[in-house]
N, C-alpha and C. Protein backbone atom coordinates (compact mmCIF):
# COMPACT_ATOMS: atom_id res chain seq x y z
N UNK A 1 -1.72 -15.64 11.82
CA UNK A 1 -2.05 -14.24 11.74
C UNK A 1 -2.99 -13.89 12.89
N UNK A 2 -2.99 -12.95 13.43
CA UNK A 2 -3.47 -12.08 14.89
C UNK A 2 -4.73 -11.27 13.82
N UNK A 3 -6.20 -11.52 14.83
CA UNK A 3 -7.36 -10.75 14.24
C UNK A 3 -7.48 -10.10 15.72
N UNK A 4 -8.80 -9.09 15.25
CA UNK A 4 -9.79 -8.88 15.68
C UNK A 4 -11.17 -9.04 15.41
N UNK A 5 -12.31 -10.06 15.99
CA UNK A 5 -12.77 -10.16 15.40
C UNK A 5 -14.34 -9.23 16.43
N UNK A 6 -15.42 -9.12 15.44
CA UNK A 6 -16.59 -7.93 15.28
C UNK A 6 -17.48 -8.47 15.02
N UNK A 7 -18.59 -7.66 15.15
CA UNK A 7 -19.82 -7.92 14.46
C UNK A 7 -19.52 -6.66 13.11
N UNK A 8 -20.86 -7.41 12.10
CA UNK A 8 -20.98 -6.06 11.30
C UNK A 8 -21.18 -4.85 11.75
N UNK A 9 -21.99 -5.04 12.42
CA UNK A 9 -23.07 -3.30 13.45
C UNK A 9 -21.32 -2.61 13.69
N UNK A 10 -20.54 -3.56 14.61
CA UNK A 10 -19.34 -2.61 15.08
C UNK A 10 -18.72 -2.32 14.47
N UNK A 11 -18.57 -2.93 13.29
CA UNK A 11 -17.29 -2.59 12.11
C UNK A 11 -18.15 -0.95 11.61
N UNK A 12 -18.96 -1.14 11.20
CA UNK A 12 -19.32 0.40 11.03
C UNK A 12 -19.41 1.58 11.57
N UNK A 13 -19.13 0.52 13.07
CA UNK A 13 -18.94 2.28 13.97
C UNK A 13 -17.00 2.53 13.89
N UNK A 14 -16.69 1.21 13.50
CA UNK A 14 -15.08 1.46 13.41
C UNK A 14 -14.58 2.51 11.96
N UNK A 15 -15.16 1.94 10.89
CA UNK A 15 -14.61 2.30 9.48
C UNK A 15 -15.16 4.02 9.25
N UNK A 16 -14.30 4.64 9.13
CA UNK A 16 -14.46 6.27 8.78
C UNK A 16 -15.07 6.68 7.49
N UNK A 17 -15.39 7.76 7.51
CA UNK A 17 -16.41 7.76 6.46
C UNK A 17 -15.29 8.19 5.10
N UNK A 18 -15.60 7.52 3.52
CA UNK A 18 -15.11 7.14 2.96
C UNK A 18 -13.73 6.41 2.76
N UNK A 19 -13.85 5.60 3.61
CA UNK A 19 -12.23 4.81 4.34
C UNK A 19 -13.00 3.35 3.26
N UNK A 20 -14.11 3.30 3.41
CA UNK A 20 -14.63 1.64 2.66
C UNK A 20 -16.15 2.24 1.79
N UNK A 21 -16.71 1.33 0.84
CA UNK A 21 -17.52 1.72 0.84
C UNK A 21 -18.84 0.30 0.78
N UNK A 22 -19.87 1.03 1.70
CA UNK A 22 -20.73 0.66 2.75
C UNK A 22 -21.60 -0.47 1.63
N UNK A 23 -21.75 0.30 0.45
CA UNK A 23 -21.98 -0.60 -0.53
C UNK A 23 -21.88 -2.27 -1.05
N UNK A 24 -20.42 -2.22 -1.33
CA UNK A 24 -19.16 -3.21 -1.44
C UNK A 24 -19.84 -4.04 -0.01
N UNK A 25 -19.75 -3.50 1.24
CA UNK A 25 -20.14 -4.53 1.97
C UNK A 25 -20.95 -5.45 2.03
N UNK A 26 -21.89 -4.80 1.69
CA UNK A 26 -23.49 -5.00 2.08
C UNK A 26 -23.49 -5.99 0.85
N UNK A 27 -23.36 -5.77 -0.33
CA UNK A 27 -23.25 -6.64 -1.37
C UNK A 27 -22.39 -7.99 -1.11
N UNK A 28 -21.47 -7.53 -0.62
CA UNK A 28 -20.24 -8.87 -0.12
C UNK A 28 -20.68 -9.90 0.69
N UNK A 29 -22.14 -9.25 1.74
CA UNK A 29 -22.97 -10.33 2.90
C UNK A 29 -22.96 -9.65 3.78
N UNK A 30 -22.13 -8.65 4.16
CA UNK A 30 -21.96 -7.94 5.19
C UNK A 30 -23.49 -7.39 5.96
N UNK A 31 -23.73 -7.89 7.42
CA UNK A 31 -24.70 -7.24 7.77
C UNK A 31 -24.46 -6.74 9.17
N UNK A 32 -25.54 -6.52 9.48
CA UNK A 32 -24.95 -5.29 11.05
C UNK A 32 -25.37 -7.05 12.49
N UNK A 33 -25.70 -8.15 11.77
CA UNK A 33 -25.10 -9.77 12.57
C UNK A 33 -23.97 -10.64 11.88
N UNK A 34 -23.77 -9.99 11.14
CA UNK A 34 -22.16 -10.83 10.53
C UNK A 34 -21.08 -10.74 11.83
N UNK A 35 -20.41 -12.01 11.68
CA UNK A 35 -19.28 -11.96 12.36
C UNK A 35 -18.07 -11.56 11.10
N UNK A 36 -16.96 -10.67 11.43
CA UNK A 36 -15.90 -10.47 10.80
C UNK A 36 -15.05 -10.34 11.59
N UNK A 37 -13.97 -10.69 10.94
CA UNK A 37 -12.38 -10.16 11.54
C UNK A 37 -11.62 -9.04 10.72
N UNK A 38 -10.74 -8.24 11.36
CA UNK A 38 -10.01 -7.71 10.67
C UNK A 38 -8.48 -7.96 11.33
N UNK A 39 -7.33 -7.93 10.43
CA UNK A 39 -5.77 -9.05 10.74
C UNK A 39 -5.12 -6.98 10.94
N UNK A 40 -3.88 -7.36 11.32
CA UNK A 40 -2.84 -6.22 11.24
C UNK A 40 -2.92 -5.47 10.33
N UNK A 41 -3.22 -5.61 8.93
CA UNK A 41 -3.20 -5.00 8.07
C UNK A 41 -4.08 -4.68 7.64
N UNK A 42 -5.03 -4.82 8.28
CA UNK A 42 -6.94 -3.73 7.70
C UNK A 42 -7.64 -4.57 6.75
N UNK A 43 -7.41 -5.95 6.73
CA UNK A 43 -8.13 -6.55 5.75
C UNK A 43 -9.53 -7.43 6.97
N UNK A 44 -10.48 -6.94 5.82
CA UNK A 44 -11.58 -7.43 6.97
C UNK A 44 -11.94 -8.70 5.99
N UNK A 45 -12.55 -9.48 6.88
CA UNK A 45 -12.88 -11.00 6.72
C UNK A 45 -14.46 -11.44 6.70
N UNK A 46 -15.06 -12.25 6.18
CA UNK A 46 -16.33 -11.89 6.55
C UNK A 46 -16.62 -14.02 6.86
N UNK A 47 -17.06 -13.69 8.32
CA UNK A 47 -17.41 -15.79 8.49
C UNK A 47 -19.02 -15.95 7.44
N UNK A 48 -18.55 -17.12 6.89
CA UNK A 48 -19.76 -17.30 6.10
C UNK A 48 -19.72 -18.91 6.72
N UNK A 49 -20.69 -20.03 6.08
CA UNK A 49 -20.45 -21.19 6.86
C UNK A 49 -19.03 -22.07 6.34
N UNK A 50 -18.95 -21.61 5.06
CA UNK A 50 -17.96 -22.80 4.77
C UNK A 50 -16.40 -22.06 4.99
N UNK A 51 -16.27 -20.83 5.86
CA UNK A 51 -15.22 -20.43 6.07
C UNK A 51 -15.17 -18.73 5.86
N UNK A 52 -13.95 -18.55 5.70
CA UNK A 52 -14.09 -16.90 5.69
C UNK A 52 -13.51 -16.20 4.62
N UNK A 53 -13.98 -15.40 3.95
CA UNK A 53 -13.82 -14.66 2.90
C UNK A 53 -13.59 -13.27 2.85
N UNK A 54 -12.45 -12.44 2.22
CA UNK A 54 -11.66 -11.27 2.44
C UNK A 54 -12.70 -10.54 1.51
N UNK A 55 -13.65 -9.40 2.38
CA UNK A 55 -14.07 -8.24 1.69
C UNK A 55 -13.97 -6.86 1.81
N UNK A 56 -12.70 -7.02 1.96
CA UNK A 56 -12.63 -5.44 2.21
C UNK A 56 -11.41 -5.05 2.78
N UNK A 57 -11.07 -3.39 2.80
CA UNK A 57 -9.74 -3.39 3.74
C UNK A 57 -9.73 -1.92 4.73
N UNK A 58 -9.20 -1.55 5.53
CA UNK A 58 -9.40 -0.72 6.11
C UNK A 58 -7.76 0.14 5.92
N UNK A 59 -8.19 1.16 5.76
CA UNK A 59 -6.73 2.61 5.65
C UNK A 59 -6.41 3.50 6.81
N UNK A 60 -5.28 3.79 7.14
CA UNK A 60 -4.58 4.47 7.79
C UNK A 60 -4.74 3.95 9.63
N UNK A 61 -5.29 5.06 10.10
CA UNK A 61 -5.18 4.92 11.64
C UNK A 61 -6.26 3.51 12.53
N UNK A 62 -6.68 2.60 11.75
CA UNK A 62 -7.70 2.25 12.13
C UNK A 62 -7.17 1.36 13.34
N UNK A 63 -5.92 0.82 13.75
CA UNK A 63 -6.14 0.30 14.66
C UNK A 63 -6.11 0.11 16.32
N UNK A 64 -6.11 1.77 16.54
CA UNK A 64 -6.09 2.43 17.81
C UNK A 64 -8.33 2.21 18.04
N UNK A 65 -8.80 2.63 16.89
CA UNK A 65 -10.50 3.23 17.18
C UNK A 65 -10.56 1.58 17.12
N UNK A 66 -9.93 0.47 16.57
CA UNK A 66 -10.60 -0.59 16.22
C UNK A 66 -10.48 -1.14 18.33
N UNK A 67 -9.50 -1.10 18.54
CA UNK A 67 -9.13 -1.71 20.08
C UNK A 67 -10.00 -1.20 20.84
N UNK A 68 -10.21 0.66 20.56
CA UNK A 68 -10.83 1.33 21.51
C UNK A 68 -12.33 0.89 21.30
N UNK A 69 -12.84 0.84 20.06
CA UNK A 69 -14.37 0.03 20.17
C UNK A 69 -14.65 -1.21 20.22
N UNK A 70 -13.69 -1.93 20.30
CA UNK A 70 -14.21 -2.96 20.49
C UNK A 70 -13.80 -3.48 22.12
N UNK A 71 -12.90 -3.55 22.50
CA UNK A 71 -12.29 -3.36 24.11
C UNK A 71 -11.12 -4.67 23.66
N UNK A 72 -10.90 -5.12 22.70
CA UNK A 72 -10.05 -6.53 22.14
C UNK A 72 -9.24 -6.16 21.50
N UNK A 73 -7.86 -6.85 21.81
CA UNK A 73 -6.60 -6.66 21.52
C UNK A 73 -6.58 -7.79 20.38
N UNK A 74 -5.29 -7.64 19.71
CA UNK A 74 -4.86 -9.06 18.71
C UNK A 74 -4.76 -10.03 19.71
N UNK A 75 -5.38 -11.15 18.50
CA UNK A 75 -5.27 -12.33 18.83
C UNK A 75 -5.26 -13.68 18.12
């Protein structure tokens, strides 16, 4: 499977407002130094040490703003 992968800080400038909620993250580990990925299908990932864990998902247009903020294509 092809990611993109982020920091937390950027995933929040990616995710639209009520597209996720900010909550759910933050509770999940999510912080603005987390590394995450998100795959083709808007599911974001969060690296913890013993591997990576699915918290979350992203809806509709996200993966034009996700390329454009981050400058990274799939991979």
């Amino acid at each position: 499977m092809q990611f993109i992968e982020l920091t937390g800080k950027t995933l929040l400038d990616v995710v639209n407002e009520g597209e996720i909620d900010f909550k759910e993250l933050h509770q999940a580990g999510v912080t603005g130094d987390s590394i995450v990925r998100i795959n083709k299908y808007g599911e974001i990932e969060l690296r913890r040490a013993d591997g990576w864990v699915l918290v979350g998902g992203l809806l509709g247009n996200f993966e034009e703003r996700l390329r454009r903020l981050t400058g990274l294509d799939w991979a």
